[in-house]
Protein backbone atom coordinates (compact mmCIF):
# COMPACT_ATOMS: atom_id res chain seq x y z
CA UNK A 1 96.13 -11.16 165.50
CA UNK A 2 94.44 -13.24 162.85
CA UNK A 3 95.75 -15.12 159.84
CA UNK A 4 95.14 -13.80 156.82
CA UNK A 5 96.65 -15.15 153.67
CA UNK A 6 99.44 -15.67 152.19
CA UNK A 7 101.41 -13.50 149.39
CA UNK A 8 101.54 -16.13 146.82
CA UNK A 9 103.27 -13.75 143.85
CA UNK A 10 104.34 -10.26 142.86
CA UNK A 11 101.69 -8.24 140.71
CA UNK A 12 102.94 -5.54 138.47
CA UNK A 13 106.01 -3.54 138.49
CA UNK A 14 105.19 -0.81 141.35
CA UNK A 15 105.50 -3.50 144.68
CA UNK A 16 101.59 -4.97 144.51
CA UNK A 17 101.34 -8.74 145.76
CA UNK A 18 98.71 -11.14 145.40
CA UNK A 19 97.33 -12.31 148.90
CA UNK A 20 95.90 -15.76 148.45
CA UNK A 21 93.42 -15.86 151.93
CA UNK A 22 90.31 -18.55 153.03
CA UNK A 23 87.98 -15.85 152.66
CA UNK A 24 89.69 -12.19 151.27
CA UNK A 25 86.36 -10.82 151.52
CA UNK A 26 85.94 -11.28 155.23
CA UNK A 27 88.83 -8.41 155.26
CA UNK A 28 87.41 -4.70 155.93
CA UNK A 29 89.44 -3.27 153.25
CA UNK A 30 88.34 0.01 154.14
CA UNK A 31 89.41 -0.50 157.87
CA UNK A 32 92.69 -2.18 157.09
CA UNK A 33 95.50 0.25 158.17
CA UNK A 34 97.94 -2.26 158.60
CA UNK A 35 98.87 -5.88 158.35
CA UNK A 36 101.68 -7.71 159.53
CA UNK A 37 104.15 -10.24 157.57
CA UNK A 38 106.04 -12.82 158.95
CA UNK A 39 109.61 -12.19 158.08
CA UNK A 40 112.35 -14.45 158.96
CA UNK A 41 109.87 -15.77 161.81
CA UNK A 42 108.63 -12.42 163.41
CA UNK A 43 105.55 -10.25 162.40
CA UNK A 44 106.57 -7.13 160.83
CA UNK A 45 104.04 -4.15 160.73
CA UNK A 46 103.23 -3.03 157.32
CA UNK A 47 101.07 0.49 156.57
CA UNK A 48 98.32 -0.96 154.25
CA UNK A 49 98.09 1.52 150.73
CA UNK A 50 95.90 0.04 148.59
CA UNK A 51 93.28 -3.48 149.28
CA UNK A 52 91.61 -4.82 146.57
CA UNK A 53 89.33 -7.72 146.37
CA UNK A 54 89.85 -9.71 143.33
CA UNK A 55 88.07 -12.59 144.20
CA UNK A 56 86.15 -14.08 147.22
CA UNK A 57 89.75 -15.82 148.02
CA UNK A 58 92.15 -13.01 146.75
CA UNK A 59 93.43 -9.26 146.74
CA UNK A 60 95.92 -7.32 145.30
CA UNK A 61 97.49 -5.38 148.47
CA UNK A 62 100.23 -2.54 147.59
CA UNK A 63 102.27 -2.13 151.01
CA UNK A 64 104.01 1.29 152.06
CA UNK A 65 107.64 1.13 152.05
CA UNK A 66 107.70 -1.74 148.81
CA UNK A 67 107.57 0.23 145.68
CA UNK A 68 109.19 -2.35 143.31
CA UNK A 69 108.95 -6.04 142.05
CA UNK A 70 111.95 -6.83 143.88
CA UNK A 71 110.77 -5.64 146.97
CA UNK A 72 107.51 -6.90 146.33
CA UNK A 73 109.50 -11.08 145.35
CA UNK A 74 110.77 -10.58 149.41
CA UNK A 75 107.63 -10.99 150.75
CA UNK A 76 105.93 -13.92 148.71
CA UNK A 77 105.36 -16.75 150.76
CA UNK A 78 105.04 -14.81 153.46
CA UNK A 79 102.18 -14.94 155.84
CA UNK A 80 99.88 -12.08 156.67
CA UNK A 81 98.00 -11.38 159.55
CA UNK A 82 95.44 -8.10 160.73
CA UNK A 83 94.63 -7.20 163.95
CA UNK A 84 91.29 -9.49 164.70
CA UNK A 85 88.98 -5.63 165.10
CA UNK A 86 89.46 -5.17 161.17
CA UNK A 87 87.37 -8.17 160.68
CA UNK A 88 84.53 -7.46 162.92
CA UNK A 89 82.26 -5.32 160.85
CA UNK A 90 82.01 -8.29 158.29
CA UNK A 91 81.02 -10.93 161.11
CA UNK A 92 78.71 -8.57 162.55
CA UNK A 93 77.13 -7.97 158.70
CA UNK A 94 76.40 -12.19 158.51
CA UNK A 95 74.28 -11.75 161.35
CA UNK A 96 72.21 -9.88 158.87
CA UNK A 97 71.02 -12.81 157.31
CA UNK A 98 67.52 -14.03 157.62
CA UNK A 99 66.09 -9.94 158.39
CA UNK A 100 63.07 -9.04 156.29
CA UNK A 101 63.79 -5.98 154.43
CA UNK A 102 61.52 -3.71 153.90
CA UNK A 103 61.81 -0.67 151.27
CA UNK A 104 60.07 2.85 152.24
CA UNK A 105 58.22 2.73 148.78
CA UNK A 106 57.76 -1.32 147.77
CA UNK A 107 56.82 -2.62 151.56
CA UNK A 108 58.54 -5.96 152.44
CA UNK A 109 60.65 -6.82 148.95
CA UNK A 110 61.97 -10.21 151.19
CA UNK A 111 65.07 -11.62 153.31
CA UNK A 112 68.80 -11.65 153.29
CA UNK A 113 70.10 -15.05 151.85
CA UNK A 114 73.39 -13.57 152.82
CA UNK A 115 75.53 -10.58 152.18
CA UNK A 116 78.28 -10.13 148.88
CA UNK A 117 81.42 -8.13 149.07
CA UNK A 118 82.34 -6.63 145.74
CA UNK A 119 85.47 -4.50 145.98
CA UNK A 120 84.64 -3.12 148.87
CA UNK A 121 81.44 -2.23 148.32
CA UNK A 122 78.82 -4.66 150.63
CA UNK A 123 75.73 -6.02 148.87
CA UNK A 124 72.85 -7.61 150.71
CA UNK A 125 71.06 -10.42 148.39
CA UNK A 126 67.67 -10.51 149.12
CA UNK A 127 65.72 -13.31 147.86
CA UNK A 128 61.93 -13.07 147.38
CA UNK A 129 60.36 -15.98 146.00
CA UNK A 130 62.24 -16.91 142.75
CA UNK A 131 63.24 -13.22 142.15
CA UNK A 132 66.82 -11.70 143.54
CA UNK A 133 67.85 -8.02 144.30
CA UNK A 134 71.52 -7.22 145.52
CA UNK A 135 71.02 -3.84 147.49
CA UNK A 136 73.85 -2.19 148.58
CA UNK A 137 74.09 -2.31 152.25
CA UNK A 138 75.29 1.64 153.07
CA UNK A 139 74.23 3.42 156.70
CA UNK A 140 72.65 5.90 154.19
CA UNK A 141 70.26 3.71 152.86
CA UNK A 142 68.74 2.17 156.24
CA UNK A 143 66.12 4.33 157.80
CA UNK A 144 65.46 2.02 161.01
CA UNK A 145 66.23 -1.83 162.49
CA UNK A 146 64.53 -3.82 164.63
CA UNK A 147 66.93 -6.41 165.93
CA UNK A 148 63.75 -8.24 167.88
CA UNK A 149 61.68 -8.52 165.38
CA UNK A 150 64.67 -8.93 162.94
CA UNK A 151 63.52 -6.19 159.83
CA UNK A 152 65.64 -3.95 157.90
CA UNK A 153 64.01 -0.93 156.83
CA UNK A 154 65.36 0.98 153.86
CA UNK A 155 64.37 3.60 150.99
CA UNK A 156 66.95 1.62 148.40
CA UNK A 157 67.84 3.73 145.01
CA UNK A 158 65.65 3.71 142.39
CA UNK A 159 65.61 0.82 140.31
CA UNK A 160 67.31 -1.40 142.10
CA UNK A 161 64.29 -3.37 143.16
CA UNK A 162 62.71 -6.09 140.95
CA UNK A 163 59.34 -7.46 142.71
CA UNK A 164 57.59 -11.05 142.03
């Protein structure tokens, strides 16, 4: 188990909570099942509904089983901790940093400075020279990796690349 967050307030009228957390968007949302609250000292599992990043340091979690306010006002100040395999994917995307990327139409467009999680949906920056692209980072958009030689190779949609 890994810490989480904390719910810091109610959000709504339909049982959402705020989850104040270090880093929200190291979460998998779309591999969180399940987290567990510490209620009157023991860890209580809770069926995840709905995970939403707000910020890098915040998301608005709706719980099974709390469908109101009230329910929702039991839980803040409660901590919250996942199971430590729904944040693996994310560690395993920072080792992305520093790959060249290279785009089946452009060639070598530049490197990861470091990967963005918006909602959800992952984002490689890639910084070459003084220009930036954000490129979503989606199995359907790689075409091939070499770990060794550390290069990304990708056909990314059109548009989305601005060269030097």
């Amino acid at each position: 188990m890994q810490y989480i967050g904390k719910f810091v307030k109610t959000h709504g009228f339909t049982g959402v909570l705020l989850l104040a957390a270090e880093q929200a968007a190291d979460v998998a949302p779309e591999h969180l099942r399940e987290v567990f609250v510490v209620v009157d000292g023991l860890k209580v599992p809770f069926p995840v509904e709905i995970f939403t990043l707000r910020t890098e340091n915040s998301a608005l979690v709706k719980l099974e089983f709390v469908n109101s306010a009230d329910e929702a006002a039991e839980l803040t100040g409660c901590d919250v901790f996942a199971e430590v395999k729904f944040r693996q994917q994310e560690s395993e995307e920072k080792q992305w940093t520093g790959f060249a990327v290279h785009d089946a139409v452009y060639g070598r467009i530049g490197v990861i400075a470091r990967m963005e999680n918006f909602n959800g949906n992952r984002v490689m920056q890639i910084i070459n020279g003084e220009k930036e692209n954000l490129i979503p980072f989606h199995p359907e958009l790689i075409t091939e990796v070499d770990r060794k030689g550390k290069i990304l190779y990708i056909h990314a949609p059109e548009g989305s690349i601005r060269l030097p």
